[in-house]
C-alpha atoms as a PDB file:
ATOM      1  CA  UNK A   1      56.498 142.688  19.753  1.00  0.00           C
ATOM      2  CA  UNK A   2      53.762 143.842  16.709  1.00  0.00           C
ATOM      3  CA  UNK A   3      51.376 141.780  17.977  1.00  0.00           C
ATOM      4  CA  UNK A   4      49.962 143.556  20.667  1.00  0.00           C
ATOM      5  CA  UNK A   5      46.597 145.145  21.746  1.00  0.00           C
ATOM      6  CA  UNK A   6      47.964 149.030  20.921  1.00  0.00           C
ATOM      7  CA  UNK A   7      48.997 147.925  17.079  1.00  0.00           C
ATOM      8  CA  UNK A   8      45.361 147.135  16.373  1.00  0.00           C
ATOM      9  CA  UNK A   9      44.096 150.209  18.299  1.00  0.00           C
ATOM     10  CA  UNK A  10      47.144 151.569  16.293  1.00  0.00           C
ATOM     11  CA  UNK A  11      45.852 150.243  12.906  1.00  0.00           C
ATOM     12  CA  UNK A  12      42.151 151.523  13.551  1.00  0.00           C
ATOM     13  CA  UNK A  13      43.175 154.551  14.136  1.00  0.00           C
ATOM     14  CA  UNK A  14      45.148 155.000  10.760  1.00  0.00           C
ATOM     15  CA  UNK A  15      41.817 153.340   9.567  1.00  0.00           C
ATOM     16  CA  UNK A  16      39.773 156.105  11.280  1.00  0.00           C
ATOM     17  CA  UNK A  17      42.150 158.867   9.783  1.00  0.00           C
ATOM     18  CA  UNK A  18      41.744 157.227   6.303  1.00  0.00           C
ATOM     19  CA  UNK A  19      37.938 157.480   6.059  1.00  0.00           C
ATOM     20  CA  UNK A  20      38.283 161.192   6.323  1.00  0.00           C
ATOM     21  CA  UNK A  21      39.553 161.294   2.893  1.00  0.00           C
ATOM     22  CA  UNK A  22      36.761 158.918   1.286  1.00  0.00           C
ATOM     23  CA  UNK A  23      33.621 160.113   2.374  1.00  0.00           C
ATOM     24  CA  UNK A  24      31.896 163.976   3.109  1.00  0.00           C
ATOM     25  CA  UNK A  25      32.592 165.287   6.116  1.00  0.00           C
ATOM     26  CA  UNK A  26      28.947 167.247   6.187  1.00  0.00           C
ATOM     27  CA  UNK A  27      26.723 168.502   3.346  1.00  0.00           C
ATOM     28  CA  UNK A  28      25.069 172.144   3.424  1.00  0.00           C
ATOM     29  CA  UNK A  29      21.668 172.766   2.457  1.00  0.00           C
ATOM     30  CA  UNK A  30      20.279 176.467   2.314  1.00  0.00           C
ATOM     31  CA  UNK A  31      18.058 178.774   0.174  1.00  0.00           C
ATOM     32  CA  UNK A  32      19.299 182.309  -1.239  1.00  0.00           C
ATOM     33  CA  UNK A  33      17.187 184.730  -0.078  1.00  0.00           C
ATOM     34  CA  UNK A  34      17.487 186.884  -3.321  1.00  0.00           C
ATOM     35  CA  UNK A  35      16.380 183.832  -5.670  1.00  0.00           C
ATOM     36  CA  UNK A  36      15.207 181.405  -3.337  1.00  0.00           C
ATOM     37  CA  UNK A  37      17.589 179.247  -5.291  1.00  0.00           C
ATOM     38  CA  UNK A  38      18.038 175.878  -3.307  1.00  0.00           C
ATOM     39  CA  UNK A  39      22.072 175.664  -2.961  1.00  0.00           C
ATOM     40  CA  UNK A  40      23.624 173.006  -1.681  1.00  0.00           C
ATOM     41  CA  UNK A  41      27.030 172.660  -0.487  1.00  0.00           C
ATOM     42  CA  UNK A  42      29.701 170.026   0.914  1.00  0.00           C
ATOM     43  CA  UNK A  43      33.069 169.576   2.977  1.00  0.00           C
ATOM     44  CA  UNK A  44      35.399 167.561   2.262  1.00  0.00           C
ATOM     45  CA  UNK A  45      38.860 167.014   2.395  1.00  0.00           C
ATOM     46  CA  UNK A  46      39.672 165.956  -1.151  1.00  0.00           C
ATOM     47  CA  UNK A  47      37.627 167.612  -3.797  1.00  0.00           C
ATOM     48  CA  UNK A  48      35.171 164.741  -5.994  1.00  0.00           C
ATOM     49  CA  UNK A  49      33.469 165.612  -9.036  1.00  0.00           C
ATOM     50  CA  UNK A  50      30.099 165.984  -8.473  1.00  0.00           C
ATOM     51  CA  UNK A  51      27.997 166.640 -11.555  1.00  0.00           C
ATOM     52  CA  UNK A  52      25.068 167.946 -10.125  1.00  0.00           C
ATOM     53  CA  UNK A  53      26.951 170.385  -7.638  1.00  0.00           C
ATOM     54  CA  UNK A  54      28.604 171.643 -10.626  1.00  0.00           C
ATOM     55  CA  UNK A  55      25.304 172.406 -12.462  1.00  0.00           C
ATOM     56  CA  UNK A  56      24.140 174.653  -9.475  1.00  0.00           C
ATOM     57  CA  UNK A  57      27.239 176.277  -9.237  1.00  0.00           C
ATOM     58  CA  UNK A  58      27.622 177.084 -12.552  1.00  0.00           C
ATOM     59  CA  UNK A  59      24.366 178.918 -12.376  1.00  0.00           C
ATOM     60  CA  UNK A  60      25.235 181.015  -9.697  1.00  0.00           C
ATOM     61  CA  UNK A  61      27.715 183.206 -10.241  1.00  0.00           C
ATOM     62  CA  UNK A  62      28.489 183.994  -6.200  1.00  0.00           C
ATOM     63  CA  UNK A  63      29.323 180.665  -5.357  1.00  0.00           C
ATOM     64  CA  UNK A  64      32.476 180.403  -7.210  1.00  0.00           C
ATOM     65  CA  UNK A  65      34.013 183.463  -5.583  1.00  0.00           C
ATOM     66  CA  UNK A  66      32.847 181.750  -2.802  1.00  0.00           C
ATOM     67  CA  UNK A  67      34.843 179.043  -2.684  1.00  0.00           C
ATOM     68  CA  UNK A  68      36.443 177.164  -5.692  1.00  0.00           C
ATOM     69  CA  UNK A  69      34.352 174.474  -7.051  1.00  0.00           C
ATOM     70  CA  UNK A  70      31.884 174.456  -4.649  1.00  0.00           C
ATOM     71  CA  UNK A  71      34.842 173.206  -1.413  1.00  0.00           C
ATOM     72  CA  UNK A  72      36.929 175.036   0.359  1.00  0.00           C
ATOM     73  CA  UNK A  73      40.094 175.003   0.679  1.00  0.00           C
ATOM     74  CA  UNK A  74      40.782 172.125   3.083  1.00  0.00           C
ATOM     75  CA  UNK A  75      44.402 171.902   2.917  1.00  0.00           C
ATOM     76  CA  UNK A  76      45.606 172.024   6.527  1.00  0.00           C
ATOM     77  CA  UNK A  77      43.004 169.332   7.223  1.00  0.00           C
ATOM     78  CA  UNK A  78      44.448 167.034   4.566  1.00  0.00           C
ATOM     79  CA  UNK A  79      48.155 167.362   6.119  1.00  0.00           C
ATOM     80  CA  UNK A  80      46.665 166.785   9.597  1.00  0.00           C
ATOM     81  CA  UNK A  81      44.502 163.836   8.406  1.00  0.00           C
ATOM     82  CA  UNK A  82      48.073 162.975   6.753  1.00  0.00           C
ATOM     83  CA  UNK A  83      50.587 163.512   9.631  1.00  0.00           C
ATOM     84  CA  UNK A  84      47.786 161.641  12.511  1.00  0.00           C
ATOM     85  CA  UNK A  85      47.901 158.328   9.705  1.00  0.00           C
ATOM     86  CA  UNK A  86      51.632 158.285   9.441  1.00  0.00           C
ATOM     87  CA  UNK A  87      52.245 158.460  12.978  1.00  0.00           C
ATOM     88  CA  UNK A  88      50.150 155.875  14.238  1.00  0.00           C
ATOM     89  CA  UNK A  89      51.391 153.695  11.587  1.00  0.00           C
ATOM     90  CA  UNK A  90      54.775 154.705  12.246  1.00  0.00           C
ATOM     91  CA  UNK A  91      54.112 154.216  16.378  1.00  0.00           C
ATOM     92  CA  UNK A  92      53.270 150.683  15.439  1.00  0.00           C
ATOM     93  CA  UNK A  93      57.000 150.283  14.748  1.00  0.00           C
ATOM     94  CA  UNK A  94      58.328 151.427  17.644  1.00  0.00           C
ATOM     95  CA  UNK A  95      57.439 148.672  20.053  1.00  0.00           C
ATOM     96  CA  UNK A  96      61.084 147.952  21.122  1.00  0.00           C
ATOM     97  CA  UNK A  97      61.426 151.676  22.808  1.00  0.00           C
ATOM     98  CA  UNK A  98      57.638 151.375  24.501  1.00  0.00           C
ATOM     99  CA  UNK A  99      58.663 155.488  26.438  1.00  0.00           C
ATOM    100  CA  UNK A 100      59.043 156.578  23.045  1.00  0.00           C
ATOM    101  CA  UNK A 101      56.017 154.695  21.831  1.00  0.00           C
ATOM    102  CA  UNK A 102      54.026 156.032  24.075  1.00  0.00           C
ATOM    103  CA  UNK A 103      54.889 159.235  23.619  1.00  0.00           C
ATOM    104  CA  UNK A 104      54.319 159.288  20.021  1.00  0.00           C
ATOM    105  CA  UNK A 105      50.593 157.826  20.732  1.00  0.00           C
ATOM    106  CA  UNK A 106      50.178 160.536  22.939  1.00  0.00           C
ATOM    107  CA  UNK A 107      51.292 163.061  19.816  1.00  0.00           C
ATOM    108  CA  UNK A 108      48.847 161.371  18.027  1.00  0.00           C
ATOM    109  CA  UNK A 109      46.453 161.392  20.236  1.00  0.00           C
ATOM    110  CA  UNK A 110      46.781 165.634  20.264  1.00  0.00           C
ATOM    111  CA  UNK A 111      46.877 165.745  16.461  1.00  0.00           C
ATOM    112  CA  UNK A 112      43.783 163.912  16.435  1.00  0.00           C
ATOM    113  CA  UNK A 113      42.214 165.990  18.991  1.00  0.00           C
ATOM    114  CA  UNK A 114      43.043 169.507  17.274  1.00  0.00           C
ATOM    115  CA  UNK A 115      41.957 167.857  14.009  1.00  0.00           C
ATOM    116  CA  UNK A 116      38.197 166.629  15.264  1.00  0.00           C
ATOM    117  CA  UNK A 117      38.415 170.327  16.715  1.00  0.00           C
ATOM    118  CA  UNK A 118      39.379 172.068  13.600  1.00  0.00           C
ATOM    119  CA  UNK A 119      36.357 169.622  11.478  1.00  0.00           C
ATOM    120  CA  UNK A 120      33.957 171.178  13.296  1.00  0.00           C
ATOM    121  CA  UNK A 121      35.013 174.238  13.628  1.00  0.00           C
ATOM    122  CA  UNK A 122      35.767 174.662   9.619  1.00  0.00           C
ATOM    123  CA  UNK A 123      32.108 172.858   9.082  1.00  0.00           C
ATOM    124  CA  UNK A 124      30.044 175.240  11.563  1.00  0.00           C
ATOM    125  CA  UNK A 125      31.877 178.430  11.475  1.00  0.00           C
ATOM    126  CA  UNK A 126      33.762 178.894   8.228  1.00  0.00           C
ATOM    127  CA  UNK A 127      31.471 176.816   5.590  1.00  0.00           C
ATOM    128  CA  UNK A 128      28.170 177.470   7.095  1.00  0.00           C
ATOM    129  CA  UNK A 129      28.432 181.085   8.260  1.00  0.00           C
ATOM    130  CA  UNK A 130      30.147 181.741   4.617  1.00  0.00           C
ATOM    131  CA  UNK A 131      27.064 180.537   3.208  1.00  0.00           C
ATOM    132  CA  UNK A 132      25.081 183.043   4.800  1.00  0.00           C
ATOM    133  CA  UNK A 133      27.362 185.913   4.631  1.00  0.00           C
ATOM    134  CA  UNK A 134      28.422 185.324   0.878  1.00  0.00           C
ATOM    135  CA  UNK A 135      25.414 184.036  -0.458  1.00  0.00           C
ATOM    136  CA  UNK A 136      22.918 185.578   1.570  1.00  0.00           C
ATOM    137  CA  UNK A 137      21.410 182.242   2.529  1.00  0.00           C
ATOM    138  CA  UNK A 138      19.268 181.382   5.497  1.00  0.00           C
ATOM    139  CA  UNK A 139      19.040 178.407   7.719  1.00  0.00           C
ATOM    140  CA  UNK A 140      22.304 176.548   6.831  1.00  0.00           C
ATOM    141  CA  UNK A 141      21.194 173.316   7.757  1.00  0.00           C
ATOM    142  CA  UNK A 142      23.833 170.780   7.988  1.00  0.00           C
ATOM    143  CA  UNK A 143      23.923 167.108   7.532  1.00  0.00           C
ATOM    144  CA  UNK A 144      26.932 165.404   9.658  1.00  0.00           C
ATOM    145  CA  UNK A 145      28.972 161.936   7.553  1.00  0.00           C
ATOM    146  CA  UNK A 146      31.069 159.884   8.541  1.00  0.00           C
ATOM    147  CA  UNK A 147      34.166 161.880   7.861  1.00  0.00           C
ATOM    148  CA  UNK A 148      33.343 164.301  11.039  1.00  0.00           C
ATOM    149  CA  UNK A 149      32.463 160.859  13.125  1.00  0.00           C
ATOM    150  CA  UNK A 150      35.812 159.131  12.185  1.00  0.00           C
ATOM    151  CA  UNK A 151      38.181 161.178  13.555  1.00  0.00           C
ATOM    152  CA  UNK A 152      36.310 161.130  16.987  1.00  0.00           C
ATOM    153  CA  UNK A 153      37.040 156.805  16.978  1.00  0.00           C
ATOM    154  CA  UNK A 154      40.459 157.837  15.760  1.00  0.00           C
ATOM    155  CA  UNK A 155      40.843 160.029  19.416  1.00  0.00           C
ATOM    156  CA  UNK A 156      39.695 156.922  21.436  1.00  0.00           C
ATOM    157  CA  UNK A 157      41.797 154.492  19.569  1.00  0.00           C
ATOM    158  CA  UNK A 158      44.478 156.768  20.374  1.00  0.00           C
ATOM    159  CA  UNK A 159      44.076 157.229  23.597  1.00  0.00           C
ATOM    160  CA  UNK A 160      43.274 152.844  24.283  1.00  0.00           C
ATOM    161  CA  UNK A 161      46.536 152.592  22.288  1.00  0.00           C
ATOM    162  CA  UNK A 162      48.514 155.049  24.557  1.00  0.00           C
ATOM    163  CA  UNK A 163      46.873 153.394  27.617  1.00  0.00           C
ATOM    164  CA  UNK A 164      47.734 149.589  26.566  1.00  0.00           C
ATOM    165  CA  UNK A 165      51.614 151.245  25.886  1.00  0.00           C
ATOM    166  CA  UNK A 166      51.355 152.057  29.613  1.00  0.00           C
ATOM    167  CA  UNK A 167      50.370 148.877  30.263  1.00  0.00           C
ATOM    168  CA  UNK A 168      52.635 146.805  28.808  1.00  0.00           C
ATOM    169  CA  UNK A 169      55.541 149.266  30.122  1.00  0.00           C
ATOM    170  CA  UNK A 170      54.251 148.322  33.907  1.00  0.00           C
ATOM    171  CA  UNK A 171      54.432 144.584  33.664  1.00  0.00           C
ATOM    172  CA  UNK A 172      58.046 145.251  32.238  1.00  0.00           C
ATOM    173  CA  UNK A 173      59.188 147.541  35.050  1.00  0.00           C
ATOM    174  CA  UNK A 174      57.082 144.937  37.460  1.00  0.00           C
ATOM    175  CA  UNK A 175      59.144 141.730  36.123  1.00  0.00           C
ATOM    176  CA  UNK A 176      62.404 143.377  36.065  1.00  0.00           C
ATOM    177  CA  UNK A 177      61.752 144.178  39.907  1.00  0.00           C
ATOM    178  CA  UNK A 178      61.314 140.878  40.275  1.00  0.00           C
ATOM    179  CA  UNK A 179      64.496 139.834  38.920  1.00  0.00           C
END
């Protein structure tokens, strides 16, 4: 049956995994020590256009060896973000095999946990320490959005999903002993 507790959990989860790809996962602000240019930087998973980004990057020249366009290359978050939507979309679907089900919400559930893992660690480590080592910036601060927050819900409606599987496969196993 769709209409269960784990197919919303299932749904806001997809939902979580979506809003990765709207909005900025963080936004750098730094100055160059050399120029004590203000430059400003920001992750995300699908490059925008963003006019005045492109300004300051055109004017300095290191940035765009830095990374092209002002991102970086994001790509094995984007097929992460990709893989965690389909399966708890697909994991919706599976309600007549509720073993399998929950086993797939438990994939998910790992996906989602690598790829909160890997968001941070691309937005601390590779972006920010870039900054300093490529541009000779100092004090990288960073602004967190609601692309690194999402994928954290996504974990927990994963996980509620997987548990309300369990659930449901109980009172199954409970009736049929009854029987």
């Amino acid at each position: 049956m769709i209409q269960r507790i784990q197919s919303f959990y299932l749904v806001l989860a997809a939902c979580c995994m979506a809003l990765c790809f709207m909005f900025p996962v963080a936004q750098y602000s730094s100055v160059m020590t050399s120029t004590r240019q203000v430059v400003e930087g920001e992750l995300t998973l699908l490059p925008k256009d963003n006019p005045e980004m492109m300004n300051q990057i055109a004017n300095i020249e290191p940035v765009i060896t830095f990374c092209q366009r002002g991102y970086i290359h994001t790509w094995p978050l984007v097929v992460l973000a990709a893989v965690c939507i389909v399966i708890a979309l697909a994991t919706i679907f599976i309600y007549r095999n509720r073993v399998v089900q929950m086993r797939v919400a438990a994939a998910g559930f790992l996906l989602s946990v690598v790829y909160a893992f890997l968001i941070f660690f691309w937005a601390v480590d590779a972006y920010a320490k870039s900054m300093t080592a490529v541009l000779g910036c100092e004090d990288v601060q960073i602004r967190w959005f609601v692309g690194a927050y999402a994928p954290i819900a996504a974990v927990l409606f994963f996980f509620l999903a997987q548990r309300a599987i369990r659930k449901d496969e109980e009172k199954v196993r409970a009736a049929d002993r009854l029987r």
